[in-house]
Protein backbone atom coordinates (compact mmCIF):
# COMPACT_ATOMS: atom_id res chain seq x y z
CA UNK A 1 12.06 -10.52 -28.19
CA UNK A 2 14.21 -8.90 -25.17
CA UNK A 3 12.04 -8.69 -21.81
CA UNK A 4 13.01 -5.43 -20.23
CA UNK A 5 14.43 -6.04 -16.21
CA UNK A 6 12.55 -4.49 -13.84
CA UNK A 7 14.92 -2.20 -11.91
CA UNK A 8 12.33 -0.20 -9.95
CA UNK A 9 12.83 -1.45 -6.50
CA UNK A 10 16.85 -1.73 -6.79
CA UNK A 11 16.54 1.11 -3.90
CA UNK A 12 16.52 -2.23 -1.33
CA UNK A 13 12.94 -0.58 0.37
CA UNK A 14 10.28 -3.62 -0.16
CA UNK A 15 6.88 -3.52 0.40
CA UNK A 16 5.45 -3.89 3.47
CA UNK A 17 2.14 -5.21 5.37
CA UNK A 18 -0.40 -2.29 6.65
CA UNK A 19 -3.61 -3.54 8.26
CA UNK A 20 -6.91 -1.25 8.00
CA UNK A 21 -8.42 -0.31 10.92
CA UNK A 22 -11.93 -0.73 9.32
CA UNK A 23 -12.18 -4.21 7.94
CA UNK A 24 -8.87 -5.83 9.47
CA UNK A 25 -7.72 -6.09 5.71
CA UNK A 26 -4.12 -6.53 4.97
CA UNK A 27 -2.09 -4.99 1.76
CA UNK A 28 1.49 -4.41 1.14
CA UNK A 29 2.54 -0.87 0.93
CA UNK A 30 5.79 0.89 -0.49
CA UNK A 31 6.08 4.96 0.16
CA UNK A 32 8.60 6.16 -2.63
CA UNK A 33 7.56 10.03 -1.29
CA UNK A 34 4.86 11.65 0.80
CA UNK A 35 2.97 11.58 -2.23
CA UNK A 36 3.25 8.47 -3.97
CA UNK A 37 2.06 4.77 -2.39
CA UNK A 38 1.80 2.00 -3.99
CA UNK A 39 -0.57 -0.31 -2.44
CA UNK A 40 -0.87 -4.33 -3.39
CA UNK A 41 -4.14 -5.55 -2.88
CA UNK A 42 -4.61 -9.20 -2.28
CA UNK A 43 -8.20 -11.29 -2.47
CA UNK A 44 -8.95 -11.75 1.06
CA UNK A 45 -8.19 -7.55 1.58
CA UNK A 46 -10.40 -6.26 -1.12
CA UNK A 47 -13.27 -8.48 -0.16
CA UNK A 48 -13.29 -7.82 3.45
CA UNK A 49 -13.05 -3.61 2.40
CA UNK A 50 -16.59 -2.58 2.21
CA UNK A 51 -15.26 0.93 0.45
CA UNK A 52 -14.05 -1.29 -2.35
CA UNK A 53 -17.04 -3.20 -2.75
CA UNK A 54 -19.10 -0.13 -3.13
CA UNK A 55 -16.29 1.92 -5.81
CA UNK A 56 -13.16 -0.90 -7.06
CA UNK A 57 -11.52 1.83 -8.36
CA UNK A 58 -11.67 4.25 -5.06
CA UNK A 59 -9.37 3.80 -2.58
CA UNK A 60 -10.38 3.30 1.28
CA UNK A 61 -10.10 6.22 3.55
CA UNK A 62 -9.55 3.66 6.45
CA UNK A 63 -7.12 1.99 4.65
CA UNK A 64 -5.24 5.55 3.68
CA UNK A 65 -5.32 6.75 7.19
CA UNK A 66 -3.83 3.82 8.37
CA UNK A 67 -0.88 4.03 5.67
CA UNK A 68 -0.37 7.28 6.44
CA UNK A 69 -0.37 6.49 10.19
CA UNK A 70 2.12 4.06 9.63
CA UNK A 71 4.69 6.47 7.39
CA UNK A 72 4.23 9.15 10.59
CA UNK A 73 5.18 6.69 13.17
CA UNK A 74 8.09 4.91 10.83
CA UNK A 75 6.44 1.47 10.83
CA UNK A 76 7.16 1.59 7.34
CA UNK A 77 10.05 3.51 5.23
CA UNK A 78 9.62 6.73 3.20
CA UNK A 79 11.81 6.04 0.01
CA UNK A 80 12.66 9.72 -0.56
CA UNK A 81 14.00 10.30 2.90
């Protein structure tokens, strides 16, 4: 059995910390457009988020706001630009 290679982040743009303002939580974010985020969750961030505690599968307006803060202000890289 081959194991495909995962080429998806050949672009060089890594992911990179974004702290919510809410709960002080910290992911790793990657903006490959306006639209798309990906957003890595570790244990200590989702149980400090009290929108995650209330809806796992919802994703924190703090948290969002933040990201999108930080895409505005170029504290983190937009892949698509």
């Amino acid at each position: 059995m081959r194991i495909r290679e995962d080429n998806r982040l050949l672009d060089g743009v890594p992911m990179q910390p974004v702290r919510c303002r809410r709960c002080d939580g910290e992911v790793l974010v990657r903006k490959a457009s306006w639209q798309q985020t990906s957003i890595q969750w570790n244990a200590e961030a989702a149980s400090a988020c009290p929108s995650l505690a209330e809806d796992r599968w919802n994703t924190c307006p703090a948290l969002m706001s933040a990201i999108q803060e930080a895409a505005l202000n170029g504290a983190i890289k937009i892949v698509e630009e």
